[in-house]
N, C-alpha and C. Protein backbone atom coordinates (compact mmCIF):
# COMPACT_ATOMS: atom_id res chain seq x y z
N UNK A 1 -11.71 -0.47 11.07
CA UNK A 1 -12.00 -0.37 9.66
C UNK A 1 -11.63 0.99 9.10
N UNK A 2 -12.13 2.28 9.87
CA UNK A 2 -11.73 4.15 9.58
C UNK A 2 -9.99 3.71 9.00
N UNK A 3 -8.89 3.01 10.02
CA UNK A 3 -7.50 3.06 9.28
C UNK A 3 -7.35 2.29 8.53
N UNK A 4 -8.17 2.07 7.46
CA UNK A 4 -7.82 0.83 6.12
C UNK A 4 -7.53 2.50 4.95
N UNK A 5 -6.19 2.33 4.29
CA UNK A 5 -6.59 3.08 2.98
C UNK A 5 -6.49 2.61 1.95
N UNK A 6 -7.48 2.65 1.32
CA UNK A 6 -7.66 2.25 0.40
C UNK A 6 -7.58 2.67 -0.93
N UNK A 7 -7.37 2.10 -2.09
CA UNK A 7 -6.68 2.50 -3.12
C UNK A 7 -7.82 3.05 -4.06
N UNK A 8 -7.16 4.34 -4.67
CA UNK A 8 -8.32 4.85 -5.61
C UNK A 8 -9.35 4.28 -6.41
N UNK A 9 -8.49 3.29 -7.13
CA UNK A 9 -9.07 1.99 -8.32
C UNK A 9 -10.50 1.50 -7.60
N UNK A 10 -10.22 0.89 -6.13
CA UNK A 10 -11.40 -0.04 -5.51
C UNK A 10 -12.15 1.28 -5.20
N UNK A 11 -11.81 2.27 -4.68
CA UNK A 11 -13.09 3.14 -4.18
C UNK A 11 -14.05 3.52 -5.45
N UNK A 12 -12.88 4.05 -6.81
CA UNK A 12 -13.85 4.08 -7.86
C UNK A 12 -14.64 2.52 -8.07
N UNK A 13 -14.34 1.43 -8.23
CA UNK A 13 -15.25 0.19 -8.62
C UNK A 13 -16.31 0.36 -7.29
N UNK A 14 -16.16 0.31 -6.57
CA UNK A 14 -17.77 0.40 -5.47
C UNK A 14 -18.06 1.47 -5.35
N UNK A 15 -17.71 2.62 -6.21
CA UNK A 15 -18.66 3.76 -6.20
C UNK A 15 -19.05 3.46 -7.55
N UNK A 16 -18.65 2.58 -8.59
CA UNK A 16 -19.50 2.73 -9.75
C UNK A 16 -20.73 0.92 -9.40
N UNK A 17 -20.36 0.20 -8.53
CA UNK A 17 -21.46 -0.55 -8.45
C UNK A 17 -22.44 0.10 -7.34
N UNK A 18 -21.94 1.36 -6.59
CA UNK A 18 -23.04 1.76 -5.73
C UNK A 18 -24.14 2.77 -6.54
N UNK A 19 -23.76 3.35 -7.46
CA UNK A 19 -24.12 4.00 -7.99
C UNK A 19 -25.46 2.90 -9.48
N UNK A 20 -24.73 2.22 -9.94
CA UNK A 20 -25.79 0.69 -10.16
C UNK A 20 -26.85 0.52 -9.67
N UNK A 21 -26.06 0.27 -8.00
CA UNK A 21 -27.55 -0.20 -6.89
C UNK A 21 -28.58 0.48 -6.84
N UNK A 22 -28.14 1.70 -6.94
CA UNK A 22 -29.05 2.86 -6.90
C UNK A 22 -29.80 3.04 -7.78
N UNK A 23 -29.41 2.93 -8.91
CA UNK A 23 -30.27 3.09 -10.64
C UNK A 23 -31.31 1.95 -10.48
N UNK A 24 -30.92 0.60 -9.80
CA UNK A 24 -31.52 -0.53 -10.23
C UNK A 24 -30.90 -1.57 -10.86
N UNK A 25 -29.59 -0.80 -11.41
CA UNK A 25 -29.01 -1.56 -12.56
C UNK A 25 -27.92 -2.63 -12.14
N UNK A 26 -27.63 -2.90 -11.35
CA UNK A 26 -25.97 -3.75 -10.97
C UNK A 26 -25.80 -4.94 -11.40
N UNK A 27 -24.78 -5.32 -12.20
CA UNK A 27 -24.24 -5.63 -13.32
C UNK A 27 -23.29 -6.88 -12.35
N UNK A 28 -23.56 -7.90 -13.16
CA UNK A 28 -22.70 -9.23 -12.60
C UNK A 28 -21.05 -8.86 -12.89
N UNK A 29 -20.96 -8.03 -14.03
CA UNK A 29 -19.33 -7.94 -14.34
C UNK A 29 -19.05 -6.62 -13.57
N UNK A 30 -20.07 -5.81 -12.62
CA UNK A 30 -19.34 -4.87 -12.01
C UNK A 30 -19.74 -5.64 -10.31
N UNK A 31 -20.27 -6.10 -10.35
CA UNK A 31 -19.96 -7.09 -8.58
C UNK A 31 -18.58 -7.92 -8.56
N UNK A 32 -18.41 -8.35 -9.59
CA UNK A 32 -17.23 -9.24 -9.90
C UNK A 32 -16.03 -8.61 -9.64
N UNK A 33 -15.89 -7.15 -10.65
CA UNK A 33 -14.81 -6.69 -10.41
C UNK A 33 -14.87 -5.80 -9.00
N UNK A 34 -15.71 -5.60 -8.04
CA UNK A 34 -15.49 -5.26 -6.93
C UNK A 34 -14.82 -6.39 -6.12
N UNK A 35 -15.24 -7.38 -6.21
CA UNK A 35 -15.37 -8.34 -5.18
C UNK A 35 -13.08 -9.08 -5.57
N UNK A 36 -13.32 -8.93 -7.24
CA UNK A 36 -11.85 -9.21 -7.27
C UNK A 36 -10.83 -8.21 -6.72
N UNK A 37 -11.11 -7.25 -6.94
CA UNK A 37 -10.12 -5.99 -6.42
C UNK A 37 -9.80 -6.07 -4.94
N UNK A 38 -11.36 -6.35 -4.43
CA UNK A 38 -11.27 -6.53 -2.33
C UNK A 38 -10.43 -8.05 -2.32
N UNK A 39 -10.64 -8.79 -2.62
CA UNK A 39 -9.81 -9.93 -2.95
C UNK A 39 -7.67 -9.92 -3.37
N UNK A 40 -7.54 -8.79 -4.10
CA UNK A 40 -6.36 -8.42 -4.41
C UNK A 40 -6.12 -8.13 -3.86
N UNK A 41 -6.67 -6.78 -2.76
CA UNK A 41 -6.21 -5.69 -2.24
C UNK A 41 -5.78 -6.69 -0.38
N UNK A 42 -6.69 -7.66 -0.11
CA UNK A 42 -6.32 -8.33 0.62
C UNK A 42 -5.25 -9.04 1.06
N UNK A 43 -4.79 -9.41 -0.36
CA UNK A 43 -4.03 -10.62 -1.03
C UNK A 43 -2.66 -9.64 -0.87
N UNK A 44 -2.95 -8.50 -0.30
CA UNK A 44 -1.36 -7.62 -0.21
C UNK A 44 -0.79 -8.23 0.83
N UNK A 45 0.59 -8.21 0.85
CA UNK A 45 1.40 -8.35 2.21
C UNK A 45 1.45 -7.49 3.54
N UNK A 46 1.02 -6.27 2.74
CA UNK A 46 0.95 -5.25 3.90
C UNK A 46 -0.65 -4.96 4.69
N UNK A 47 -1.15 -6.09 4.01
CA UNK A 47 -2.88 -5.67 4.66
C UNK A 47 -2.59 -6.65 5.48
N UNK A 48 -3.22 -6.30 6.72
CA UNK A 48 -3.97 -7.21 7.70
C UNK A 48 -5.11 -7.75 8.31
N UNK A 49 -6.17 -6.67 7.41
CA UNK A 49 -7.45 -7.25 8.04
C UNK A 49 -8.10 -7.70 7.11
N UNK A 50 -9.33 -8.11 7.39
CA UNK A 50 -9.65 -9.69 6.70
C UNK A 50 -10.41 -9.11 5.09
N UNK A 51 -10.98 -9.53 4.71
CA UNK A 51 -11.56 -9.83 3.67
C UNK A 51 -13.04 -8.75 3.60
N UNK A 52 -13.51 -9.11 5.25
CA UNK A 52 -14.78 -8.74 5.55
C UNK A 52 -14.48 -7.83 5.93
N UNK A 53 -13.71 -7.33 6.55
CA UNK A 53 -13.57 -5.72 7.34
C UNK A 53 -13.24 -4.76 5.95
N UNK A 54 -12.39 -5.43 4.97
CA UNK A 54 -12.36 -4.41 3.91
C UNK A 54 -13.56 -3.90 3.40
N UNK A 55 -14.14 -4.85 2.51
CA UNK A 55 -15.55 -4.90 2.04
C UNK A 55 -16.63 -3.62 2.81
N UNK A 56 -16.52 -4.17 4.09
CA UNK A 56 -17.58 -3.56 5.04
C UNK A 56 -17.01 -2.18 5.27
N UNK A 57 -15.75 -1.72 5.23
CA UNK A 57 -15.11 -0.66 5.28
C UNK A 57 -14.85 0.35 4.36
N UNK A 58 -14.97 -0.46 3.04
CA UNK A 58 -15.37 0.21 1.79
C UNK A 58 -16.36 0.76 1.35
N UNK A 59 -17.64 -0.07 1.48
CA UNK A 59 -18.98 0.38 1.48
C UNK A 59 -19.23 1.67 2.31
N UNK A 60 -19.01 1.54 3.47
CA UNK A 60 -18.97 2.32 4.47
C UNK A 60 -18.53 3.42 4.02
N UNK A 61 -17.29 3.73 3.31
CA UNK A 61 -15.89 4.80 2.68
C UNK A 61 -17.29 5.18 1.84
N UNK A 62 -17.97 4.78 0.81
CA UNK A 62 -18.65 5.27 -0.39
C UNK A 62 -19.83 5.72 -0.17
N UNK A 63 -20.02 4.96 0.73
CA UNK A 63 -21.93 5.08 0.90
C UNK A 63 -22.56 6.09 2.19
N UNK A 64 -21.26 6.32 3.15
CA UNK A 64 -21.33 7.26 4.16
C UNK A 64 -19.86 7.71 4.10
N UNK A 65 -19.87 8.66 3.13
CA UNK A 65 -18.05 9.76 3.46
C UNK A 65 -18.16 10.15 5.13
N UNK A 66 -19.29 10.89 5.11
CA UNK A 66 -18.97 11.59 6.41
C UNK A 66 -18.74 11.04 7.48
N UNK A 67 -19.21 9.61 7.57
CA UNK A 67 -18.88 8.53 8.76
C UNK A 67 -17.73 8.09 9.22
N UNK A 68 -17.20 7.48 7.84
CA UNK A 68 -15.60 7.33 7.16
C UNK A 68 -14.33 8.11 8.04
């Protein structure tokens, strides 16, 4: 999951729905547009891992940098 890179756009959308989670506030049109972007970003020719390893690899990227 550490060699996925990922594109600025998606790290900003799940740092602005992590940042939501956190308030309390998370917003059906900002889960959406996370979930479409991991969906696009999948949908590349040059990605190979799944759907779930992005997701889980992203969160991971936002919610623990230093792990990342």
């Amino acid at each position: 999951m550490s060699d996925i890179e990922y594109p600025s756009d998606l790290v900003e959308l799940e740092s602005a729905a992590w940042a939501e989670i956190q308030a309390g506030r998370l917003t059906v049109a900002t889960a959406q547009a996370v979930h479409q972007g991991i969906a696009e970003f999948v949908a590349r020719d040059d990605v190979t891992a799944t759907r779930l390893d992005v997701e889980m690899g992203l969160k991971r990227a936002v919610r623990h940098p230093a792990d990342a």
